[in-house]
C-alpha atoms as a PDB file:
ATOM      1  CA  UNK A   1     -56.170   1.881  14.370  1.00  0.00           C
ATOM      2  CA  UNK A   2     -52.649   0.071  15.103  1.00  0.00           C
ATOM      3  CA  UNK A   3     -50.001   0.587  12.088  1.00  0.00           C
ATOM      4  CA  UNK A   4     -48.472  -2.358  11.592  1.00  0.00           C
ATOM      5  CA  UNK A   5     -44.701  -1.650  11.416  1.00  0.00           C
ATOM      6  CA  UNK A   6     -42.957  -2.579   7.619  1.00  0.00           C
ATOM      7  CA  UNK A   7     -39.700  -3.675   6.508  1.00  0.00           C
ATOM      8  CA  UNK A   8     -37.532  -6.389   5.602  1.00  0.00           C
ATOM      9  CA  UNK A   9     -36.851  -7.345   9.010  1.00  0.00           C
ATOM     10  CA  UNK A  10     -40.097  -7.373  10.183  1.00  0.00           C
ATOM     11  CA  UNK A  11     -40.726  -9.799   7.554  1.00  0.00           C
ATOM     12  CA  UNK A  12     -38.519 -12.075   7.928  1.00  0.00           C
ATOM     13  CA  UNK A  13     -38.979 -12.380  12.062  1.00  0.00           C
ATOM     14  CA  UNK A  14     -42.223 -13.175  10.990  1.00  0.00           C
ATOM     15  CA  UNK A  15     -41.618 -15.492   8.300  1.00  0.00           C
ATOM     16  CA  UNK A  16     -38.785 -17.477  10.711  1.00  0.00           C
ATOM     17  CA  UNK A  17     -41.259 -17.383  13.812  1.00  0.00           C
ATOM     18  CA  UNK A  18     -44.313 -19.322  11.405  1.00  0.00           C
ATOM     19  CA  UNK A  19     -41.536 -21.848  10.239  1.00  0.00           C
ATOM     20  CA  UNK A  20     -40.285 -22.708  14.193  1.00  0.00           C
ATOM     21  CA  UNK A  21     -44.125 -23.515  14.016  1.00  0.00           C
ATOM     22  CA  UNK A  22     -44.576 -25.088  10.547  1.00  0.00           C
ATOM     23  CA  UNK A  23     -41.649 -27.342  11.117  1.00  0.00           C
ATOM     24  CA  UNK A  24     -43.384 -28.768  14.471  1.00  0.00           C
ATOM     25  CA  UNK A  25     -45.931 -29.259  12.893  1.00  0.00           C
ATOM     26  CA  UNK A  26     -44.252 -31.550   9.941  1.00  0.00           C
ATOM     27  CA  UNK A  27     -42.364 -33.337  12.860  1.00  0.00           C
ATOM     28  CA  UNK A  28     -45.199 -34.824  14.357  1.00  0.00           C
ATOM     29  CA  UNK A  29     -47.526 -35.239  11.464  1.00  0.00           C
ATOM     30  CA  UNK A  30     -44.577 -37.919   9.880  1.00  0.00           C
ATOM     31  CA  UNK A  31     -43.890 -38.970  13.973  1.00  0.00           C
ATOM     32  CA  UNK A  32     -46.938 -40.023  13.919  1.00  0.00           C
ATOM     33  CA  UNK A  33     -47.603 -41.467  10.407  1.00  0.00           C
ATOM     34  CA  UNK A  34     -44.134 -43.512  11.441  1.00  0.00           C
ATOM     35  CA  UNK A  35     -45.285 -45.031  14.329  1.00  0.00           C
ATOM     36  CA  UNK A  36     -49.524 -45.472  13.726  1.00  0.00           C
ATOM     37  CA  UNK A  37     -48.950 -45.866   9.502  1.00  0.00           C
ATOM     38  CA  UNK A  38     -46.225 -48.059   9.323  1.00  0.00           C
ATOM     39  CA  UNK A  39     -47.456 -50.835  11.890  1.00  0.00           C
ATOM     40  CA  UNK A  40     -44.613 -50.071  14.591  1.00  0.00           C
ATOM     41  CA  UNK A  41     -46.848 -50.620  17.561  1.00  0.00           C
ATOM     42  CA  UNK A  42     -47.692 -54.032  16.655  1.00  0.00           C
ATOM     43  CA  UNK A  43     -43.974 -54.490  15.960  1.00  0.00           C
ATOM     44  CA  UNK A  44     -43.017 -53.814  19.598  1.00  0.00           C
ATOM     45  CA  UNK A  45     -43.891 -54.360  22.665  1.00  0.00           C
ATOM     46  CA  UNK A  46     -44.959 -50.988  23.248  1.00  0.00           C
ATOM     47  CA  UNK A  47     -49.032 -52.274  23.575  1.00  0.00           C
ATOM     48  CA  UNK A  48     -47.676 -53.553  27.461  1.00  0.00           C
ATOM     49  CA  UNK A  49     -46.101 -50.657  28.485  1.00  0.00           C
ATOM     50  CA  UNK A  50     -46.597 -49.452  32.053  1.00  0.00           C
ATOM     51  CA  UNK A  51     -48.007 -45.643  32.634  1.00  0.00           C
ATOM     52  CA  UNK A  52     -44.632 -44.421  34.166  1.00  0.00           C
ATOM     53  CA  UNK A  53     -42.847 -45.141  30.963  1.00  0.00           C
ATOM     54  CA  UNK A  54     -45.173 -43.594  28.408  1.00  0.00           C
ATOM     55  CA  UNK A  55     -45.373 -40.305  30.567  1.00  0.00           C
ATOM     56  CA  UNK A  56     -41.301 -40.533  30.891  1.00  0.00           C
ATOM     57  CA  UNK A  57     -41.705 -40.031  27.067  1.00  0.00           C
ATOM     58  CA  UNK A  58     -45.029 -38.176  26.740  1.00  0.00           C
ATOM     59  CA  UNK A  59     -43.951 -35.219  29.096  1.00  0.00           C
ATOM     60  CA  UNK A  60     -40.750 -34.312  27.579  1.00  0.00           C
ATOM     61  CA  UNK A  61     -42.123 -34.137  24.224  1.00  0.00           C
ATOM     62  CA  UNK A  62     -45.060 -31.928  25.558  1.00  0.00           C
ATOM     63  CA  UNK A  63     -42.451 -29.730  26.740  1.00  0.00           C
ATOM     64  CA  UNK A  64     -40.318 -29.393  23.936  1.00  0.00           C
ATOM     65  CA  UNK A  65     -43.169 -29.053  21.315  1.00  0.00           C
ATOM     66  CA  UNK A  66     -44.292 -26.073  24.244  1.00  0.00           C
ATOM     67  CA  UNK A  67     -41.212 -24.405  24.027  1.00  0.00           C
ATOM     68  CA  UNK A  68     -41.053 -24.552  19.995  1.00  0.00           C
ATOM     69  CA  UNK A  69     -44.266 -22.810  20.048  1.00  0.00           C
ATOM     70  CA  UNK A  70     -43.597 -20.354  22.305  1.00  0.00           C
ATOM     71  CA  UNK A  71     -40.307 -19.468  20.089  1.00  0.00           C
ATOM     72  CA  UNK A  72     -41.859 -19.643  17.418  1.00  0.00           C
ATOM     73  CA  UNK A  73     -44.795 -16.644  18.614  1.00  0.00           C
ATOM     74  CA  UNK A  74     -42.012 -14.891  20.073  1.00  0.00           C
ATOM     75  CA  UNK A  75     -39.650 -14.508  17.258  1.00  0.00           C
ATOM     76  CA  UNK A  76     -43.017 -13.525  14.540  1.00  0.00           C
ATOM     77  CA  UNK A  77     -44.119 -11.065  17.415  1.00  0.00           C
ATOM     78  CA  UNK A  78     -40.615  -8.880  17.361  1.00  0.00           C
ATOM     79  CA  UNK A  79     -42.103  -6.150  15.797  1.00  0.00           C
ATOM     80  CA  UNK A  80     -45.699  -5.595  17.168  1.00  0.00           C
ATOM     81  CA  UNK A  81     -48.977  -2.752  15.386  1.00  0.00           C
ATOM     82  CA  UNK A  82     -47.984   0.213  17.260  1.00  0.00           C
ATOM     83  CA  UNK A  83     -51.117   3.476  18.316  1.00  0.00           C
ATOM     84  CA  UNK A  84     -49.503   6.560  19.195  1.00  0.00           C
ATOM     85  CA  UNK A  85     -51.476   8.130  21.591  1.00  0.00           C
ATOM     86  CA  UNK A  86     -51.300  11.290  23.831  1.00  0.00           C
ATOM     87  CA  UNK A  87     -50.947   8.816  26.618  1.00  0.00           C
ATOM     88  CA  UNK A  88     -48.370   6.824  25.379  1.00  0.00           C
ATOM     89  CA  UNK A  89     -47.856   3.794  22.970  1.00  0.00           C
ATOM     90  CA  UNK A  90     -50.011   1.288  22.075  1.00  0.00           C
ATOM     91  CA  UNK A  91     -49.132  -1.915  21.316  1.00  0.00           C
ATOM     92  CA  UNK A  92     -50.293  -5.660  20.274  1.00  0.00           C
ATOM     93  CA  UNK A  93     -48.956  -8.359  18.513  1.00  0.00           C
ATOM     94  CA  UNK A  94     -49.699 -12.278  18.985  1.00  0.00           C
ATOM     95  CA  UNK A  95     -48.567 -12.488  22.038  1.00  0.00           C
ATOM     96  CA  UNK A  96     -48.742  -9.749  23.868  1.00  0.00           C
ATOM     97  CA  UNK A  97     -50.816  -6.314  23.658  1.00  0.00           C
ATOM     98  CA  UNK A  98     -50.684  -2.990  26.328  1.00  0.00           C
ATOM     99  CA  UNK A  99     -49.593   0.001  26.717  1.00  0.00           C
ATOM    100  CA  UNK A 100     -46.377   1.810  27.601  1.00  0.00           C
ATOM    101  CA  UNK A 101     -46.903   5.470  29.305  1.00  0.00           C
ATOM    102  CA  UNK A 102     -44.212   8.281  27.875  1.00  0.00           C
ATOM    103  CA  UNK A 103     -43.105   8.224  31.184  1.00  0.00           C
ATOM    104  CA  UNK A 104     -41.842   4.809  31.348  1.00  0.00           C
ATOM    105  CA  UNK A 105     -39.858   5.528  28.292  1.00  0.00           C
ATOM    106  CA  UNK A 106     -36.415   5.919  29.425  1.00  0.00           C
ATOM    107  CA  UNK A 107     -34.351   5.700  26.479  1.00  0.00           C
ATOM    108  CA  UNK A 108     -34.619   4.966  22.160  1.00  0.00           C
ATOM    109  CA  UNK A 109     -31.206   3.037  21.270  1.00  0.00           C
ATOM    110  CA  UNK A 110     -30.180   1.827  17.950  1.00  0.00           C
ATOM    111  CA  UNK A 111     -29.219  -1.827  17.440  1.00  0.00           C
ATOM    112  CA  UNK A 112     -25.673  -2.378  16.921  1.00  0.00           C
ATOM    113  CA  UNK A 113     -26.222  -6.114  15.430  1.00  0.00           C
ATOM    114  CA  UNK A 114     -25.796  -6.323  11.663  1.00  0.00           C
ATOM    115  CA  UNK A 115     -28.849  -8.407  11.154  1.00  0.00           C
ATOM    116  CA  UNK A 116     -30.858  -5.290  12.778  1.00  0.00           C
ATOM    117  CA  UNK A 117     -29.031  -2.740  11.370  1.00  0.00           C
ATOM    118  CA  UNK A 118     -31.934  -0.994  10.730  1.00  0.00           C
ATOM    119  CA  UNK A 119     -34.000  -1.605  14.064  1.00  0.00           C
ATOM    120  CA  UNK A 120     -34.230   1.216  16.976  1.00  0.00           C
ATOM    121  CA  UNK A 121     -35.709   0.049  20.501  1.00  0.00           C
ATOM    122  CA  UNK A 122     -37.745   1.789  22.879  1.00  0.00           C
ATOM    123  CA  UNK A 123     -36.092   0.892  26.419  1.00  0.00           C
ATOM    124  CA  UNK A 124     -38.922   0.636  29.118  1.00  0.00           C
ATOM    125  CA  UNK A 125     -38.824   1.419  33.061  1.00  0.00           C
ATOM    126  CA  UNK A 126     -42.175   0.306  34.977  1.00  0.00           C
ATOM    127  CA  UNK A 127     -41.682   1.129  38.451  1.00  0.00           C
ATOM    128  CA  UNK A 128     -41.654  -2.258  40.486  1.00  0.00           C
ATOM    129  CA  UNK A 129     -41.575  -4.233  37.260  1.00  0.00           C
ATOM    130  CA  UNK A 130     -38.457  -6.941  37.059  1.00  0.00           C
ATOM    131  CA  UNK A 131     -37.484 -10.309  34.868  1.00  0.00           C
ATOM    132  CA  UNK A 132     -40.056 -12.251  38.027  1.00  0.00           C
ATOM    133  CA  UNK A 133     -42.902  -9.484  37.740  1.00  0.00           C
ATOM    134  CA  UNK A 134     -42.969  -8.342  34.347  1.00  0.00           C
ATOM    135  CA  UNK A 135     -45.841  -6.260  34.932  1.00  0.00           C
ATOM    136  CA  UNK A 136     -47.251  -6.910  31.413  1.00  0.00           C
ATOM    137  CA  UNK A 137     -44.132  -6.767  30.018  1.00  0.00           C
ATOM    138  CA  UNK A 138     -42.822 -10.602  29.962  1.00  0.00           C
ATOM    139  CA  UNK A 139     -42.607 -10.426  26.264  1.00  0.00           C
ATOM    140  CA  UNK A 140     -40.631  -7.156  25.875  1.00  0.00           C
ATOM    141  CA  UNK A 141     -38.046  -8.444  29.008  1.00  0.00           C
ATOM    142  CA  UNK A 142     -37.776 -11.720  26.458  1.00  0.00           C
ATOM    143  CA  UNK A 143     -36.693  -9.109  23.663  1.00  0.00           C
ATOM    144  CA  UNK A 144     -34.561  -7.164  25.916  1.00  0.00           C
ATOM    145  CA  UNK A 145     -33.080  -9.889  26.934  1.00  0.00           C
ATOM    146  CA  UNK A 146     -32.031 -11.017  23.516  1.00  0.00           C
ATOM    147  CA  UNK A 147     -30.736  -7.503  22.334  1.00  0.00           C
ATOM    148  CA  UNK A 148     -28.531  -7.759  25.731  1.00  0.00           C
ATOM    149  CA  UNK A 149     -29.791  -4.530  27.169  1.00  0.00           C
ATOM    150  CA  UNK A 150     -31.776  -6.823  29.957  1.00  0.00           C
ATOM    151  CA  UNK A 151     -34.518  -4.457  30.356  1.00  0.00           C
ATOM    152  CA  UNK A 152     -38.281  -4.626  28.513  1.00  0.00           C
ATOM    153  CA  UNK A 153     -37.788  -2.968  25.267  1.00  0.00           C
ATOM    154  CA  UNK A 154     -39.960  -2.395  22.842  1.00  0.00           C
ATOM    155  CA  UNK A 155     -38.763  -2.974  18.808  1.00  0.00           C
ATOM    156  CA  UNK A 156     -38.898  -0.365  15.881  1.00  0.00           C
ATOM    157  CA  UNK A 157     -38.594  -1.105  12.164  1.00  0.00           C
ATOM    158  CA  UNK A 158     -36.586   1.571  10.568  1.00  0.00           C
ATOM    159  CA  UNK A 159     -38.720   1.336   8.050  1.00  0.00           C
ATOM    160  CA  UNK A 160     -42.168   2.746   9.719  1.00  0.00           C
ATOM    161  CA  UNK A 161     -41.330   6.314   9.762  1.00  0.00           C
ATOM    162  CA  UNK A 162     -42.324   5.886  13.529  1.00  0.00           C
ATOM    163  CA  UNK A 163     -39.078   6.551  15.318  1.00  0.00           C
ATOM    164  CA  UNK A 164     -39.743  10.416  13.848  1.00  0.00           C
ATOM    165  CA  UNK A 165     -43.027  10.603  15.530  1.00  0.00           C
ATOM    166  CA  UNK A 166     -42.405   9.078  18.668  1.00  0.00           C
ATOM    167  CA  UNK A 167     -39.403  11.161  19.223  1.00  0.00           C
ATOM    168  CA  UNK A 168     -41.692  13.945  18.440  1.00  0.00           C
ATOM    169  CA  UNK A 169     -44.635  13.064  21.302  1.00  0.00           C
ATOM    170  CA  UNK A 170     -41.127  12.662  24.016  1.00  0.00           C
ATOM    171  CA  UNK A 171     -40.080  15.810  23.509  1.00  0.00           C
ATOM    172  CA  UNK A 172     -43.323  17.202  23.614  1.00  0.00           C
ATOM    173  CA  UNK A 173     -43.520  15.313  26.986  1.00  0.00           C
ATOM    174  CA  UNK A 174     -40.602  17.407  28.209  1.00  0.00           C
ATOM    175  CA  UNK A 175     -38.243  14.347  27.407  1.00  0.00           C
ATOM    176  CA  UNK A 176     -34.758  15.610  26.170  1.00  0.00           C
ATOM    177  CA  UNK A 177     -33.355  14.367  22.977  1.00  0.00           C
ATOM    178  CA  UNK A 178     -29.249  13.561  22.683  1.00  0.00           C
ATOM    179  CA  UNK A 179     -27.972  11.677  19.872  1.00  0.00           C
ATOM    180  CA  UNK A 180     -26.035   8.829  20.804  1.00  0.00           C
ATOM    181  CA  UNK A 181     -25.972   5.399  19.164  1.00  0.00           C
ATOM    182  CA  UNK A 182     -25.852   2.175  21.274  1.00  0.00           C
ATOM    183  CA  UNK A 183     -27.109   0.746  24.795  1.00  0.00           C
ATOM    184  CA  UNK A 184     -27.444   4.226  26.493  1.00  0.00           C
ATOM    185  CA  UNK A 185     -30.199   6.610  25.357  1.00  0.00           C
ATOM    186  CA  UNK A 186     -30.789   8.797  22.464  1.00  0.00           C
ATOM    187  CA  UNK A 187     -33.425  10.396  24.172  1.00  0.00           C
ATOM    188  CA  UNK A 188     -33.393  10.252  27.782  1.00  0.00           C
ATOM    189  CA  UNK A 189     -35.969  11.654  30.766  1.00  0.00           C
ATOM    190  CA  UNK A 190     -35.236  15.493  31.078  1.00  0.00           C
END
């Protein structure tokens, strides 16, 4: 069973990801009361308007309510149920669900931003895997990405208890541990 990871940052990623989404949806809804409620069509000339112009406006706004979505599931899927498993880690969250091997583990950091003071991240290496070909990873390189380590990484409330464990299963996995705060490892591959 996947323990979903706790904390007031995990919360409120959440709660700002659902409000990108909310707030779309509040746009449109009073777009479109605006212009079908309040008798604009019939007000303009907008009943004799060619197909190339509507799509010049239809597209852009398809694209832009796109891209709020897809911020809005990225932000409220920061911190995703983890499965510890002899294998490796399970994870899933809205977006995105698989599995990283211990061996693709090559590093836990700690977050140096004050607004994720208390967030560690898991920094992934999948051979042949890059920003192109995520390899399953397209989420976590989005993440990396915005923690400026530009690798997949994987997030870690503080909070869970789970950072104890999972350093646990690495250096059962003949990982070696080294306690250093930042962008380069805490644990790295012995």
């Amino acid at each position: 069973m996947y323990k979903k990871q706790k904390g007031f940052v995990v919360l409120t990623s959440k709660i700002i990801g659902y409000f990108f989404i909310l707030f779309l949806i509040l746009f449109l809804s009073y777009g479109i009361w605006v212009i079908v409620g309040s008798g604009l069509i019939e007000q303009t000339q907008w009943q004799n308007a060619t197909l190339s112009w509507a799509l010049s406006l239809f597209i852009p706004i398809l694209f832009g309510i796109g891209v709020v979505i897809y911020l809005g599931l990225v932000i409220s899927s920061l911190f995703p149920s983890l499965l510890l498993t002899s294998d490796g880690i399970k994870y899933a969250s809205i977006l995105a669900k698989g599995e990283i091997k211990w061996a693709e583990v090559e590093s836990i950091a700690h977050s140096k931003s004050p607004i994720f003071s208390n967030v560690s991240y898991l920094v992934i290496n999948r051979r042949d895997s890059n920003i192109i070909r995520p390899k399953g990873l397209r989420v976590n390189y989005t993440h990396g990405i915005w923690f400026g380590v530009f690798k997949p990484i994987l997030l870690l409330s503080g909070d869970t208890g789970v950072l104890d464990q999972i350093s646990m299963m690495l250096s059962n996995n003949g990982n070696e541990i080294r306690p250093q705060v930042g962008l380069r490892a805490a644990i790295r591959r012995g």
